[in-house]
Protein backbone atom coordinates (compact mmCIF):
# COMPACT_ATOMS: atom_id res chain seq x y z
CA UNK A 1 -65.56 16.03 41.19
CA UNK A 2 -62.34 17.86 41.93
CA UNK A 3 -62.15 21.58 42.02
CA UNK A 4 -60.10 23.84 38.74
CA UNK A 5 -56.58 25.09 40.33
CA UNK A 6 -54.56 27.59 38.59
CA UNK A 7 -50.91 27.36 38.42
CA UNK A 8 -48.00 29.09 37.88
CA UNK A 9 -44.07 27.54 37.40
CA UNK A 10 -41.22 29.44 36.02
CA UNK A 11 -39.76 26.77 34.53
CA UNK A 12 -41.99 27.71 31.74
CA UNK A 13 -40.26 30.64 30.83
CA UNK A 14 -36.73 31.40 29.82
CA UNK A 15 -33.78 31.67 32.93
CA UNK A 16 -33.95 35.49 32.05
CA UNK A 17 -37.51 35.82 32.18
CA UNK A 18 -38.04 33.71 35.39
CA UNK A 19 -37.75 36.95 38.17
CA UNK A 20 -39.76 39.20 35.90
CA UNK A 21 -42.57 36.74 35.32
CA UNK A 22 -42.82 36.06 39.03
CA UNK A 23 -43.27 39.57 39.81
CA UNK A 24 -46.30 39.55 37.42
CA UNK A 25 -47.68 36.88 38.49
CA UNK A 26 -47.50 38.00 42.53
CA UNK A 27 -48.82 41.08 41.57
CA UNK A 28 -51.88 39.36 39.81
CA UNK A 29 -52.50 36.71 41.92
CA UNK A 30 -52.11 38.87 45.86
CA UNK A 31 -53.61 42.20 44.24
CA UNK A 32 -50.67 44.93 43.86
CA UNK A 33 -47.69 42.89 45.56
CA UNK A 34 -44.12 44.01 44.90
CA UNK A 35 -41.44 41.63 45.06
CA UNK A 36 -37.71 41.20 45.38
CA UNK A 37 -35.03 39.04 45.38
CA UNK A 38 -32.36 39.86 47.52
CA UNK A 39 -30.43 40.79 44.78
CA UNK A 40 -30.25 37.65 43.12
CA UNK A 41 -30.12 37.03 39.18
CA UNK A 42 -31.50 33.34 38.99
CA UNK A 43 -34.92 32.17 40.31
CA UNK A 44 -37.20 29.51 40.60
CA UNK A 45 -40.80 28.88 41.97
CA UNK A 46 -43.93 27.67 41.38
CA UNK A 47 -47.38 28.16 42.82
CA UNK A 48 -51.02 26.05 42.62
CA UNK A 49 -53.98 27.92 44.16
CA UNK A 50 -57.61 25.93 45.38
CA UNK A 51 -60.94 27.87 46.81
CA UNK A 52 -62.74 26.49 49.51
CA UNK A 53 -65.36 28.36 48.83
CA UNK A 54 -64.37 32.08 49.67
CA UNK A 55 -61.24 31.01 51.40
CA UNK A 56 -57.89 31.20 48.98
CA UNK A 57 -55.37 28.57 49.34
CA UNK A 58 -52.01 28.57 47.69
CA UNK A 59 -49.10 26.21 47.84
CA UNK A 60 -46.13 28.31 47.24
CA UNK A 61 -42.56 26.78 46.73
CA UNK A 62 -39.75 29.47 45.69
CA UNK A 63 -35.97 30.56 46.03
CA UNK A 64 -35.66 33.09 48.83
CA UNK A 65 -37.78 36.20 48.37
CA UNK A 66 -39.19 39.00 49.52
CA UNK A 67 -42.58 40.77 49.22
CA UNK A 68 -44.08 43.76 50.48
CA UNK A 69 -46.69 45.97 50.05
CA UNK A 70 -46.93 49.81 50.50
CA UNK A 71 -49.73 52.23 51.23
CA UNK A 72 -49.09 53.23 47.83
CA UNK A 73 -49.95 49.91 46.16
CA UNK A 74 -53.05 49.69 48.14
CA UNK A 75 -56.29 50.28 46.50
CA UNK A 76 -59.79 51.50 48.18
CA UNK A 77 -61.82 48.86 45.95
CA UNK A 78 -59.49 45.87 46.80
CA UNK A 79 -61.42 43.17 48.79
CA UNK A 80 -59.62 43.09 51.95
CA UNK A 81 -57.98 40.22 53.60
CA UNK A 82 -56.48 38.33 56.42
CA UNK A 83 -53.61 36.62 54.86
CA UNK A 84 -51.75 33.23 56.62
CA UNK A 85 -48.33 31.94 56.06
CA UNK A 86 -47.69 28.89 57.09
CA UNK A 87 -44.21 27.43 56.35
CA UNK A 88 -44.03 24.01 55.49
CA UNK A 89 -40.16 24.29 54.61
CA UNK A 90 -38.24 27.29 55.65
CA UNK A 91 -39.32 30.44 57.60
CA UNK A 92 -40.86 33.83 57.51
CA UNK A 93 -40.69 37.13 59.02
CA UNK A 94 -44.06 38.96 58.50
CA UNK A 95 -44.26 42.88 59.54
CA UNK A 96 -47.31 44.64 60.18
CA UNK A 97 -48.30 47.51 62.68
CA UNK A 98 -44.73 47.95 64.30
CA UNK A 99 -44.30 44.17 65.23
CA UNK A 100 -42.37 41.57 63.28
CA UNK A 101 -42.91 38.04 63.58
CA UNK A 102 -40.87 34.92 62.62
CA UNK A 103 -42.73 31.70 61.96
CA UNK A 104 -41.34 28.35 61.72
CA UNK A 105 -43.08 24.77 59.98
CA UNK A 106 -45.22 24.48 63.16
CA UNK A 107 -46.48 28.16 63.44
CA UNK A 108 -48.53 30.38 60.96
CA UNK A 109 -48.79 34.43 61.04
CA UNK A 110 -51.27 36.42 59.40
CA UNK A 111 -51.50 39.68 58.28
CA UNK A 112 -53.93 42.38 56.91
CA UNK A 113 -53.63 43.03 53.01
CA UNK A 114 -55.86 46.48 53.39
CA UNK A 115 -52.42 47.63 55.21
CA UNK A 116 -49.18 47.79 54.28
CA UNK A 117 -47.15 44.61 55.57
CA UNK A 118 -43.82 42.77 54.30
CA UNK A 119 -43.17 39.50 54.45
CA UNK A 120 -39.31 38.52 54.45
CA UNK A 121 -38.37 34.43 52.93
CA UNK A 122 -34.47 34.32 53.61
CA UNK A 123 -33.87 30.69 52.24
CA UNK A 124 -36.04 29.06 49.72
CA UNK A 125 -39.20 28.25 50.96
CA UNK A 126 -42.33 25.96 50.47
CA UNK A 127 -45.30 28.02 52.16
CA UNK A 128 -49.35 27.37 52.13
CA UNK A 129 -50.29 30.81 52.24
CA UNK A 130 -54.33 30.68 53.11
CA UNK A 131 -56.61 34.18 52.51
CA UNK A 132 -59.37 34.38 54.83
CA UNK A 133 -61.50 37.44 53.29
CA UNK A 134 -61.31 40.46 56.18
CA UNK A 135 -65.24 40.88 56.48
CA UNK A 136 -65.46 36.99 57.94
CA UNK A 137 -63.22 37.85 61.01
CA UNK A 138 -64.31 41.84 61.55
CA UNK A 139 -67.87 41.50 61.44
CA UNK A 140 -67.49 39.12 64.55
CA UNK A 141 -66.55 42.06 67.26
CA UNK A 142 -62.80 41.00 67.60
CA UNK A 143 -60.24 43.74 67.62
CA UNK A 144 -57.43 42.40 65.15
CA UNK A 145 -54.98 45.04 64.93
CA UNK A 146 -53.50 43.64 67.76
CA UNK A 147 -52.95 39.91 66.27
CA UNK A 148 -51.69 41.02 63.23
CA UNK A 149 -47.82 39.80 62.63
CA UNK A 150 -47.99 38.00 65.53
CA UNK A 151 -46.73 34.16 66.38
CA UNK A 152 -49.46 31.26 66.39
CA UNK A 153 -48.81 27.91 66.97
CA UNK A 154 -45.66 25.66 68.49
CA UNK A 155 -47.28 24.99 71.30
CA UNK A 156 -50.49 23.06 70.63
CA UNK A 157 -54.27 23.92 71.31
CA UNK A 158 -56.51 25.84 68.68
CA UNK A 159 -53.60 27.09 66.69
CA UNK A 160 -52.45 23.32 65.60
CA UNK A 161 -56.11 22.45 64.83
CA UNK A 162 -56.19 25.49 62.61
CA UNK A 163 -52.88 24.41 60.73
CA UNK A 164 -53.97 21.20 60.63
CA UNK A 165 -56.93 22.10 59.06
CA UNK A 166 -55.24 24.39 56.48
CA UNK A 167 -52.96 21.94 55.63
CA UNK A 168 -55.71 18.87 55.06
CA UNK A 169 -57.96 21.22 53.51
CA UNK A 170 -55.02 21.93 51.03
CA UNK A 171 -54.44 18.25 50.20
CA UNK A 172 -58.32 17.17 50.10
CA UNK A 173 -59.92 19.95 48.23
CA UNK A 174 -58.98 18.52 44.33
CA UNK A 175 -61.29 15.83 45.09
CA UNK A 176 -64.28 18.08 46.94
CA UNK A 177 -67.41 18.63 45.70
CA UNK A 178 -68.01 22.32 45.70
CA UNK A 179 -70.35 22.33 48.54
CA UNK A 180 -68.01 20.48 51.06
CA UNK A 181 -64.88 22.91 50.18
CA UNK A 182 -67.45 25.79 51.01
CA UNK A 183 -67.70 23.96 53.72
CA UNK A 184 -64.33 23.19 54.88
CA UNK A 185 -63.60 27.62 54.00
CA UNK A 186 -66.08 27.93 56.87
CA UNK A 187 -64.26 25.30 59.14
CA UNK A 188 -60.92 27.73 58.57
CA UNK A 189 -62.51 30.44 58.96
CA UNK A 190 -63.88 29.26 62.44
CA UNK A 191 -60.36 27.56 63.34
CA UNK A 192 -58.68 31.17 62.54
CA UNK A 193 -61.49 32.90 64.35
CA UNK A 194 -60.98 30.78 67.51
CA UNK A 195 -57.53 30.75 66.96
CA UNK A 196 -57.37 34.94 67.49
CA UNK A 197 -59.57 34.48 70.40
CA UNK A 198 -57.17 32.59 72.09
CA UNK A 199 -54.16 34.74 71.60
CA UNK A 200 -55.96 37.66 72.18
CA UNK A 201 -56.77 35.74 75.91
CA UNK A 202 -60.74 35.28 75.80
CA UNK A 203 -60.25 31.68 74.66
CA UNK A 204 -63.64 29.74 76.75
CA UNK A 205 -64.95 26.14 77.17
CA UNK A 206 -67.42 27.40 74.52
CA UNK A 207 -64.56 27.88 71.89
CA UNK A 208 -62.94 24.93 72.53
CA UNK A 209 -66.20 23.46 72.52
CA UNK A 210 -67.37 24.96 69.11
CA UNK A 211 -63.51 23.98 67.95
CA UNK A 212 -64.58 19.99 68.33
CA UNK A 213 -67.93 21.05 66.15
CA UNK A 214 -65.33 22.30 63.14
CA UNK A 215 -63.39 19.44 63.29
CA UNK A 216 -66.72 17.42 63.28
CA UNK A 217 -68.03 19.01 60.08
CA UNK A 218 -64.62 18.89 58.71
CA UNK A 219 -63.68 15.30 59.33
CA UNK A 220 -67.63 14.59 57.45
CA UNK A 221 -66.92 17.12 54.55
CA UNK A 222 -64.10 14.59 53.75
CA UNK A 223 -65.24 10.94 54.34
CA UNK A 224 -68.76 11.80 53.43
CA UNK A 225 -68.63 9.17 50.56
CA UNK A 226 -67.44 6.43 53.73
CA UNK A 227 -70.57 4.20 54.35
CA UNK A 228 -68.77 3.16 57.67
CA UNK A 229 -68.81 6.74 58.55
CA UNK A 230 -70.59 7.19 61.95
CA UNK A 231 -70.64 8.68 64.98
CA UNK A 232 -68.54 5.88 66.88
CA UNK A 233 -66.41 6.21 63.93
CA UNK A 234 -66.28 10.03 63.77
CA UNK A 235 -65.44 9.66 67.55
CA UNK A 236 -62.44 7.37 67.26
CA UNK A 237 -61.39 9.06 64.31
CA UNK A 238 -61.24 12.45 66.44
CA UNK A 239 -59.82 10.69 69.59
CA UNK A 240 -62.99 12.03 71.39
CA UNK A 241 -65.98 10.21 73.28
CA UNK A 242 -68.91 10.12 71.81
CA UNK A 243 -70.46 12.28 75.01
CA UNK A 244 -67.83 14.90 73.60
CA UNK A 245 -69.67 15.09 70.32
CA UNK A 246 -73.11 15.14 71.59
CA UNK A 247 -72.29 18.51 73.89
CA UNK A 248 -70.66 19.73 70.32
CA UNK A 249 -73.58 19.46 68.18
CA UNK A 250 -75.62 20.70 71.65
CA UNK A 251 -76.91 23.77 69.89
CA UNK A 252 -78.30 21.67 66.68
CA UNK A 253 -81.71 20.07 66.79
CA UNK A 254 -80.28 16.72 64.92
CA UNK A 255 -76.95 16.50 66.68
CA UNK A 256 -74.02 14.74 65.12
CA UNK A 257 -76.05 11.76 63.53
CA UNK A 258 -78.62 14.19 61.76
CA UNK A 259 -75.65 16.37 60.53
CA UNK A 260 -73.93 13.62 58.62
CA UNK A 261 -77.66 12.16 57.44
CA UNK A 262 -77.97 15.88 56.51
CA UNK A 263 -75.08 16.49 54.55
CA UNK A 264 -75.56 13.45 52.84
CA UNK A 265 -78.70 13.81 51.42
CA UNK A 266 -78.34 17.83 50.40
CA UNK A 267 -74.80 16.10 48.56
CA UNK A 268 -76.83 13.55 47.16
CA UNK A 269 -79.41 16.44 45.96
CA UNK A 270 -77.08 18.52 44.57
CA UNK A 271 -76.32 15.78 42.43
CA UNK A 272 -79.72 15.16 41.23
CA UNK A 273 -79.95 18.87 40.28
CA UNK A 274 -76.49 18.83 38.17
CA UNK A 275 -77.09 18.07 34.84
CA UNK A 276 -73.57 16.45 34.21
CA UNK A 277 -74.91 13.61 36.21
CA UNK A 278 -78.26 12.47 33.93
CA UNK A 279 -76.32 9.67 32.97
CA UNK A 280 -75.69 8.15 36.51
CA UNK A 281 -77.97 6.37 38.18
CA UNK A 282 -80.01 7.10 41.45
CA UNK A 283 -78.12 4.46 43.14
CA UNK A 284 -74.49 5.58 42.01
CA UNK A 285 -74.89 8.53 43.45
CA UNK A 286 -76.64 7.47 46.98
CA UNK A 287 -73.42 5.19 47.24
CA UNK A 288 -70.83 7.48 46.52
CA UNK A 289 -72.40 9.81 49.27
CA UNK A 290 -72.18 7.08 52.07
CA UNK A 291 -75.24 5.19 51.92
CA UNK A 292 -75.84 1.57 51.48
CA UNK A 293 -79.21 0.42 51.19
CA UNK A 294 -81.68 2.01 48.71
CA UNK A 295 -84.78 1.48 51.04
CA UNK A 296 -83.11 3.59 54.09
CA UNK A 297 -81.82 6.28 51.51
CA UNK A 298 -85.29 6.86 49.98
CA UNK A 299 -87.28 6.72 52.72
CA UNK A 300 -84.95 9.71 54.51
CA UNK A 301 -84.48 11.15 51.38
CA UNK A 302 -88.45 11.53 51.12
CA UNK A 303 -88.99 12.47 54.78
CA UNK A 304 -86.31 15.53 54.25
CA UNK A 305 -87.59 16.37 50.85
CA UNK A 306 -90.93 15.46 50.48
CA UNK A 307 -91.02 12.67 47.91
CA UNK A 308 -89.38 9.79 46.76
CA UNK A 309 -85.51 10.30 44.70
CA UNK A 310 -86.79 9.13 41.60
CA UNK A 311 -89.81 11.46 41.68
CA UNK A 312 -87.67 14.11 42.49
CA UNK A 313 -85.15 13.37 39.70
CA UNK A 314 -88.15 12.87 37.41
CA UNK A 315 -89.20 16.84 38.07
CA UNK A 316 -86.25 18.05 37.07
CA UNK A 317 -86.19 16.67 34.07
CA UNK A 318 -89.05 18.32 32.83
């Protein structure tokens, strides 16, 4: 179920080797990164990195360190990015387009990698550094030059949803199907969007209301498997009234209890269709996507898909 991570941890080289296999492996891993130490001779750190779908998440714990990147290092075929820091343990001081901006365990910055930017980690760190690909954000009409290396967070609102989000996603994602971590990448995405529209001071009901929607879709992305899952549970879960989530789902024809029936059944599909699952039954899987009796799931199942589970299972196996 759980999505591959790649890791890195210089305790599996040589004290000698430690700095020069980090550089290698920053280089590699944030396309044409320099790096420094402040000088110092020994080092330690270690990063894991997820996908949520297109979105890049990395937990990064290391001694203090430094990284930058020059025009020179920048490449015209390198798939641009908005990159986050946000400090779990520790600080940072990102620079970008004359500003410089220290964030703290309750803040996150963010920065364009298709520009040259340093980021400055005085004291050993523990970061979730999140890449949100450039296209996502730009093609939406907001001017980012502006945000970039600046503060968000500290004081509540959009920006702690978005963190919060992050940080969940980070934890959750080894045991997400793929389709919900695509899923919860577009929630981040739409947290970081609504997040810049705020700062930049055109923050509207209609954000905040489209905010509660992400949070929604997030919250089901990870307790999709709950049969108790509902919207008077979704509701109390989200510290919301259940009039809150109707005006969120206002602009979809199913509102919130089609969405969850929704996602359920299109998890429960994409099951049928994966052939590492021919063993399981039809039943396995309808429970471990939420539902509880067999007669409800295939007579939705059927209305959505136009026949029954088992005739649908049976076509794809010839």
């Amino acid at each position: 179920m759980g999505l591959p991570a790649s890791a890195m941890n210089t305790d599996q080289v040589a004290p000698s080797d430690r700095a020069g296999y980090w550089f290698d492996w920053i280089n590699r891993v944030f396309c044409g990164l320099g790096s420094d130490l402040y000088g110092d001779t020994g080092f330690e750190g270690r990063m894991t990195t997820l996908h949520a779908g297109d979105i890049v998440l990395t937990r990064l714990e290391a001694n203090r360190h430094r990284v930058m990147r020059s025009s020179s290092l920048i490449r015209s075929n390198d798939c641009g990015y908005l990159k986050i820091v946000a400090p779990w343990v520790g600080c940072a001081g990102v620079e970008q387009k004359g500003r410089e901006a220290w964030v703290t365990p309750d803040q996150w910055s963010l920065y364009d990698t298709t520009d040259s930017y340093a980021v400055a980690n005085p004291v050993r760190v523990e970061h979730l550094i999140v890449m949100v690909p450039k296209q996502r954000l730009a093609e939406r009409g907001l001017a980012l030059d502006p945000l970039m290396a600046r503060r968000f967070g500290g004081s509540g609102g959009v920006a702690r949803l978005a963190l919060e989000t992050m940080r969940s996603a980070y934890r959750e994602l080894p045991g997400m199907s793929e389709g919900a971590a695509a899923s919860v990448g577009d929630a981040i995405a739409q947290f970081v969007h609504l997040s810049m529209l705020d700062l930049a001071g055109i923050g509207t009901a209609v954000s905040h209301r489209e905010a509660l929607r992400e949070r929604i879709k997030q919250h089901v992305a990870a307790h999709l498997g709950d049969p108790a899952l509902s919207v008077d549970a979704i509701a109390v879960a989200l510290n919301c009234s259940r009039r809150q989530l109707y005006n969120a789902f206002a602009e979809e024809d199913d509102g919130v209890a089609g969405y969850l029936l929704r996602r359920r059944l299109e998890a429960c599909r994409h099951a049928f269709d994966d052939r590492a699952n021919d063993h399981r039954s039809i039943t396995d899987i309808a429970f471990t996507f939420g539902f509880s009796n067999m007669a409800h799931f295939s007579r939705v199942f059927r209305a959505h898909l136009g026949l029954p589970p088992s005739d649908y299972r049976r076509r794809l196996a010839h």
